[in-house]
N, C-alpha and C. Protein backbone atom coordinates (compact mmCIF):
# COMPACT_ATOMS: atom_id res chain seq x y z
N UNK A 1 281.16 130.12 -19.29
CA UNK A 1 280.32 129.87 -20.45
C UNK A 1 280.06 131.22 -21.12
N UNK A 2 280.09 130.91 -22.59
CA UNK A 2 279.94 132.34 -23.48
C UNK A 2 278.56 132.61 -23.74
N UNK A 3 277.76 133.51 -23.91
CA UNK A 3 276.47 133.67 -24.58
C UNK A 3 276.94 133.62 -25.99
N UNK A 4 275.34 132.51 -26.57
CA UNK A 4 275.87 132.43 -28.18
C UNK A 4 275.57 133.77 -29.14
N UNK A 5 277.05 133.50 -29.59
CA UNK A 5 277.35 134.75 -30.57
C UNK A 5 277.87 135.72 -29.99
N UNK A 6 277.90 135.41 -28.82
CA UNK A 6 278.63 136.92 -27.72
C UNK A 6 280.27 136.36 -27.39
N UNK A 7 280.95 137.43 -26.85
CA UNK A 7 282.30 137.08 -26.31
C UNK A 7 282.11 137.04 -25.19
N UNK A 8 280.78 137.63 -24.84
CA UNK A 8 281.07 137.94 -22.91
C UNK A 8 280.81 136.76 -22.23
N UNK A 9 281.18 137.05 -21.19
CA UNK A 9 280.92 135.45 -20.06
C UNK A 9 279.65 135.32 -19.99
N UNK A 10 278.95 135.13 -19.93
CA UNK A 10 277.59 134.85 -18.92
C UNK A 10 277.53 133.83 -17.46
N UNK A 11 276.87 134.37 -16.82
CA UNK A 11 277.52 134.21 -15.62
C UNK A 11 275.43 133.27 -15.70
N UNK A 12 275.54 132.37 -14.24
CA UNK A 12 274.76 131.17 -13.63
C UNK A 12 273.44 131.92 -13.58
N UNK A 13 273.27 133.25 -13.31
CA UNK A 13 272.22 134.01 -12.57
C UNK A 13 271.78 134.28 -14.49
N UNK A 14 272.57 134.71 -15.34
CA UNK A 14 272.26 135.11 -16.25
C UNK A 14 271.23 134.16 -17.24
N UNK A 15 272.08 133.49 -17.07
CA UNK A 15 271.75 131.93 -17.39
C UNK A 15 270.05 131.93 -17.06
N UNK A 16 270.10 131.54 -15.96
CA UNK A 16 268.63 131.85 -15.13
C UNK A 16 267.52 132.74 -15.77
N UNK A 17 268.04 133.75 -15.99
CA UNK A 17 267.25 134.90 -16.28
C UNK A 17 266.90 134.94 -17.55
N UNK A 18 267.59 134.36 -18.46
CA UNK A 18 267.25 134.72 -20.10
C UNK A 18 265.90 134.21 -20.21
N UNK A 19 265.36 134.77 -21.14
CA UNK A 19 264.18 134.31 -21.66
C UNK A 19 264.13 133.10 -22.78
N UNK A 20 263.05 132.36 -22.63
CA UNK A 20 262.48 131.06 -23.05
C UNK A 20 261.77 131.60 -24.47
N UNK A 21 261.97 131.03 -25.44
CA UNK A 21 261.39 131.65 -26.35
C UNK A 21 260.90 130.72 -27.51
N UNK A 22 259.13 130.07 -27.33
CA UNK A 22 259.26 129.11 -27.79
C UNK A 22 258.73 129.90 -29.25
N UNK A 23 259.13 128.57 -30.26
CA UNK A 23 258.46 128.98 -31.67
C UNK A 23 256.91 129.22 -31.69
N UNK A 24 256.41 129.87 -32.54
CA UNK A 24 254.95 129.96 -33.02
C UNK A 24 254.36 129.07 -33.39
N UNK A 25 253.20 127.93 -32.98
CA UNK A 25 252.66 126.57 -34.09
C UNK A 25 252.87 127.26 -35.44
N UNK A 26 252.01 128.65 -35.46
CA UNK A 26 251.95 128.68 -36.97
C UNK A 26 253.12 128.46 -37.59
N UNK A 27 254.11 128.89 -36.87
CA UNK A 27 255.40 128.34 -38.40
C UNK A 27 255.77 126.96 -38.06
N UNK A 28 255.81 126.29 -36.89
CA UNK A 28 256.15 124.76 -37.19
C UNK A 28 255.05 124.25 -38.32
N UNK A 29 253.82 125.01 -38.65
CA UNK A 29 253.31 124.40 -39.35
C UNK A 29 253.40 124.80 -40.76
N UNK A 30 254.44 125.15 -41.25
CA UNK A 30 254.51 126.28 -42.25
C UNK A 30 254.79 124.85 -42.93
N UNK A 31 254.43 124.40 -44.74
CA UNK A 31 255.12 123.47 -45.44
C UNK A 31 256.91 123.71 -45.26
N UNK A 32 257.46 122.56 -45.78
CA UNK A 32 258.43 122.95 -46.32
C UNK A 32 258.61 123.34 -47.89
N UNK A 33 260.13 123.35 -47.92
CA UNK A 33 260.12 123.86 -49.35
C UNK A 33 261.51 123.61 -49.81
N UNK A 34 261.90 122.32 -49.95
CA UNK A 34 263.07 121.95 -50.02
C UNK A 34 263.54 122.24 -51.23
N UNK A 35 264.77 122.40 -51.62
CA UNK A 35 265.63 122.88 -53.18
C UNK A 35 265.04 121.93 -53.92
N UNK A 36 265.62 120.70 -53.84
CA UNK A 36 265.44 119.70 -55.27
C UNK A 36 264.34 118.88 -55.00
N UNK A 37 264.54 118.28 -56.43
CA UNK A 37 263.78 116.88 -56.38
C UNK A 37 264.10 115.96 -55.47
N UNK A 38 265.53 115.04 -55.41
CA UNK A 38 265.53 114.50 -54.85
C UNK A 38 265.83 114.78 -53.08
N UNK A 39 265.75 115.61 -52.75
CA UNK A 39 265.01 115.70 -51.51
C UNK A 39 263.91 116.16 -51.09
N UNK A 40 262.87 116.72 -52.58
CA UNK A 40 261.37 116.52 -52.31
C UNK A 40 260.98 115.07 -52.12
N UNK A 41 261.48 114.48 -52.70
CA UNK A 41 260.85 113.18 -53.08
C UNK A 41 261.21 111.81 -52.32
N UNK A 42 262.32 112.36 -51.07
CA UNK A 42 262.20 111.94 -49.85
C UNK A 42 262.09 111.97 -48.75
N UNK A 43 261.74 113.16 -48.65
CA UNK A 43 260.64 114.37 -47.59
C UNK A 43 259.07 113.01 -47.60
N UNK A 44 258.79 113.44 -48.89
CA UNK A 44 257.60 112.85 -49.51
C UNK A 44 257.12 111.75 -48.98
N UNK A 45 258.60 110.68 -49.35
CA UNK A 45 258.55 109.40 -49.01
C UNK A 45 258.52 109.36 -47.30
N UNK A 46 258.99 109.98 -46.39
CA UNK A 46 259.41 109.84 -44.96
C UNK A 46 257.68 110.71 -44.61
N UNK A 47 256.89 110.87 -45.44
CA UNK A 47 255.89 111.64 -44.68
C UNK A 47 256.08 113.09 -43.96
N UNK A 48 257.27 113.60 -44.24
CA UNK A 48 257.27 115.15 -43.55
C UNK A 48 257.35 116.18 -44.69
N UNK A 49 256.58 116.83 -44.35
CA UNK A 49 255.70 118.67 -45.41
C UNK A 49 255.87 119.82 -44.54
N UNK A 50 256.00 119.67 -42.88
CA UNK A 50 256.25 120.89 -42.81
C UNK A 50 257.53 120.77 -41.16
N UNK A 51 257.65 121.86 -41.42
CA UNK A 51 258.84 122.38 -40.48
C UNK A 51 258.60 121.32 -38.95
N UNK A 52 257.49 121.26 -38.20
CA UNK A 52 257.32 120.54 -37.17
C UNK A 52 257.83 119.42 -37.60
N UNK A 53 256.91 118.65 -38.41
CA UNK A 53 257.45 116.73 -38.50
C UNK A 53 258.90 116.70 -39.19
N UNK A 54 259.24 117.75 -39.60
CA UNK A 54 260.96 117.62 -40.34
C UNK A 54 262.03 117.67 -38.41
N UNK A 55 261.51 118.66 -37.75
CA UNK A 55 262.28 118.57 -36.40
C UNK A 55 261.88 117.42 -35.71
N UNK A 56 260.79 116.51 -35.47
CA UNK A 56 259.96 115.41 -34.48
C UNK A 56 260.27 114.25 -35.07
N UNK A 57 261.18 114.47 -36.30
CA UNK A 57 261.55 112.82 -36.93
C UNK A 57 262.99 112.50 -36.69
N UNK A 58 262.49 111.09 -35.92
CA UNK A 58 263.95 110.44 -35.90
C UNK A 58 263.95 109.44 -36.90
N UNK A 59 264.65 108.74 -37.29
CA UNK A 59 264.82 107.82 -38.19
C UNK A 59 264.46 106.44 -37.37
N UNK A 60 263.88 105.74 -37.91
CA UNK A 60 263.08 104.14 -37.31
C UNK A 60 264.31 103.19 -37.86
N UNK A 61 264.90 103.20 -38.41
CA UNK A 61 265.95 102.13 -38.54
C UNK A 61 267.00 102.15 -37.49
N UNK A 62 266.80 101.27 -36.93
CA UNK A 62 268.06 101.45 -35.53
C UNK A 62 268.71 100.17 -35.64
N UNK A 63 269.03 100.05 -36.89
CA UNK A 63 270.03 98.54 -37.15
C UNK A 63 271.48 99.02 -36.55
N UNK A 64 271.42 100.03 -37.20
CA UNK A 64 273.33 100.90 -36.65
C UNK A 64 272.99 101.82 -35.58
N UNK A 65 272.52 101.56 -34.57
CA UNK A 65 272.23 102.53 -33.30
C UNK A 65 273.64 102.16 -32.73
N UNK A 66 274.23 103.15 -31.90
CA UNK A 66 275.55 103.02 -31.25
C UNK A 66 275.97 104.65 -30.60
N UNK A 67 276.71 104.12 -29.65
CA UNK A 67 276.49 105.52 -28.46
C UNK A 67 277.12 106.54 -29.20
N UNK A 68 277.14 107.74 -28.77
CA UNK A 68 277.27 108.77 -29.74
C UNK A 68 279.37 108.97 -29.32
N UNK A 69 279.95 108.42 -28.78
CA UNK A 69 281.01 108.36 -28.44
C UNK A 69 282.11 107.14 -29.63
N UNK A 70 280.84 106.51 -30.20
CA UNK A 70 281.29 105.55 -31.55
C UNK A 70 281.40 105.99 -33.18
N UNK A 71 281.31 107.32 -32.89
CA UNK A 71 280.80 108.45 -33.61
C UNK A 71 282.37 108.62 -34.44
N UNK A 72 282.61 108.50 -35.69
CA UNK A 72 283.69 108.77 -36.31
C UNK A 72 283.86 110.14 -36.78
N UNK A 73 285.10 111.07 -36.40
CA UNK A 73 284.89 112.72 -36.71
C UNK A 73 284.23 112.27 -37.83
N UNK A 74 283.38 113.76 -38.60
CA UNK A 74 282.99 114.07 -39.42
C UNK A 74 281.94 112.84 -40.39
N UNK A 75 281.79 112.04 -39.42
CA UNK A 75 280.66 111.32 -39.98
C UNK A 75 279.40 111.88 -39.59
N UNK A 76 278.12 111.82 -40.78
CA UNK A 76 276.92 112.34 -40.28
C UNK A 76 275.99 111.40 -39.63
N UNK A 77 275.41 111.54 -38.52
CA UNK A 77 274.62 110.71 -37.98
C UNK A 77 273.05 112.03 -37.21
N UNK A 78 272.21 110.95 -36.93
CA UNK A 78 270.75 111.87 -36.19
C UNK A 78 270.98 111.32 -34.90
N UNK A 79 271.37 112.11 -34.06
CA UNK A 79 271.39 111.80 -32.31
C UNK A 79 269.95 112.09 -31.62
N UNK A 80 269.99 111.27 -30.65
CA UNK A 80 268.85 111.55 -29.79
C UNK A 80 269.69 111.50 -28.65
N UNK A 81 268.95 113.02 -27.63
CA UNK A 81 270.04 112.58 -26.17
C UNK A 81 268.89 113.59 -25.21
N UNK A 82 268.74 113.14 -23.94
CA UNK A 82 268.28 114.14 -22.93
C UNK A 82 269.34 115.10 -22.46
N UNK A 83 269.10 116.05 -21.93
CA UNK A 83 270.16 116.87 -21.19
C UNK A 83 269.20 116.56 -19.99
N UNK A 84 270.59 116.00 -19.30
CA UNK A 84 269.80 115.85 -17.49
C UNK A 84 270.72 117.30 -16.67
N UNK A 85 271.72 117.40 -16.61
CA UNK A 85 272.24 118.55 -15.80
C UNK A 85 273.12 119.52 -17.25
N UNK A 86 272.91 121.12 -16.50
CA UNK A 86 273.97 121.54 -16.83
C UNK A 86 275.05 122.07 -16.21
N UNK A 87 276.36 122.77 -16.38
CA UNK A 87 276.82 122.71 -14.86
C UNK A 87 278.13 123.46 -15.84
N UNK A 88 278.48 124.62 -15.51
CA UNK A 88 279.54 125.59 -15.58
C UNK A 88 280.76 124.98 -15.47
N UNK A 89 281.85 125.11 -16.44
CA UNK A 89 283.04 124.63 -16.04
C UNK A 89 284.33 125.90 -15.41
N UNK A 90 284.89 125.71 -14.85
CA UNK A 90 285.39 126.52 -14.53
C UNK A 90 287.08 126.85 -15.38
């Protein structure tokens, strides 16, 4: 496994060791500030203004829910997934 943005390996122990680095509330709570209209004005509509509720929103329509393996290249979709293990390939 590479460190991101690095070429070097990072090795299991490294892994381990990096630091956790969570965001500040204050900026999840920062507004947003989207380019246009029409994606002010469906920000607006979906109820999200700042950086937190824009990351904590999934979409409530789950008419087309389907495993992420039904996934056509280059189609856009919002995934939801746990990571249960991670595990080095060799």
């Amino acid at each position: 496994m590479r460190a991101l943005g690095g070429a070097s390996e990072l090795s299991r122990a490294g892994m381990l060791e990096a630091p956790v680095h969570w965001p500040r509330p204050s900026r999840l709570r920062r507004p947003l500030k989207p380019g246009g209209g029409r994606a002010t004005r469906g920000l607006a509509a979906l109820g999200i203004d700042t950086v937190e509720s824009l990351l904590e929103h999934l979409p409530r329509d789950r008419r087309e829910a389907r495993a992420i393996a039904r996934l056509a290249p280059g189609e856009q979709a919002t995934i939801a997934v746990e990571v249960a293990t991670i595990a080095a390939r060799a």
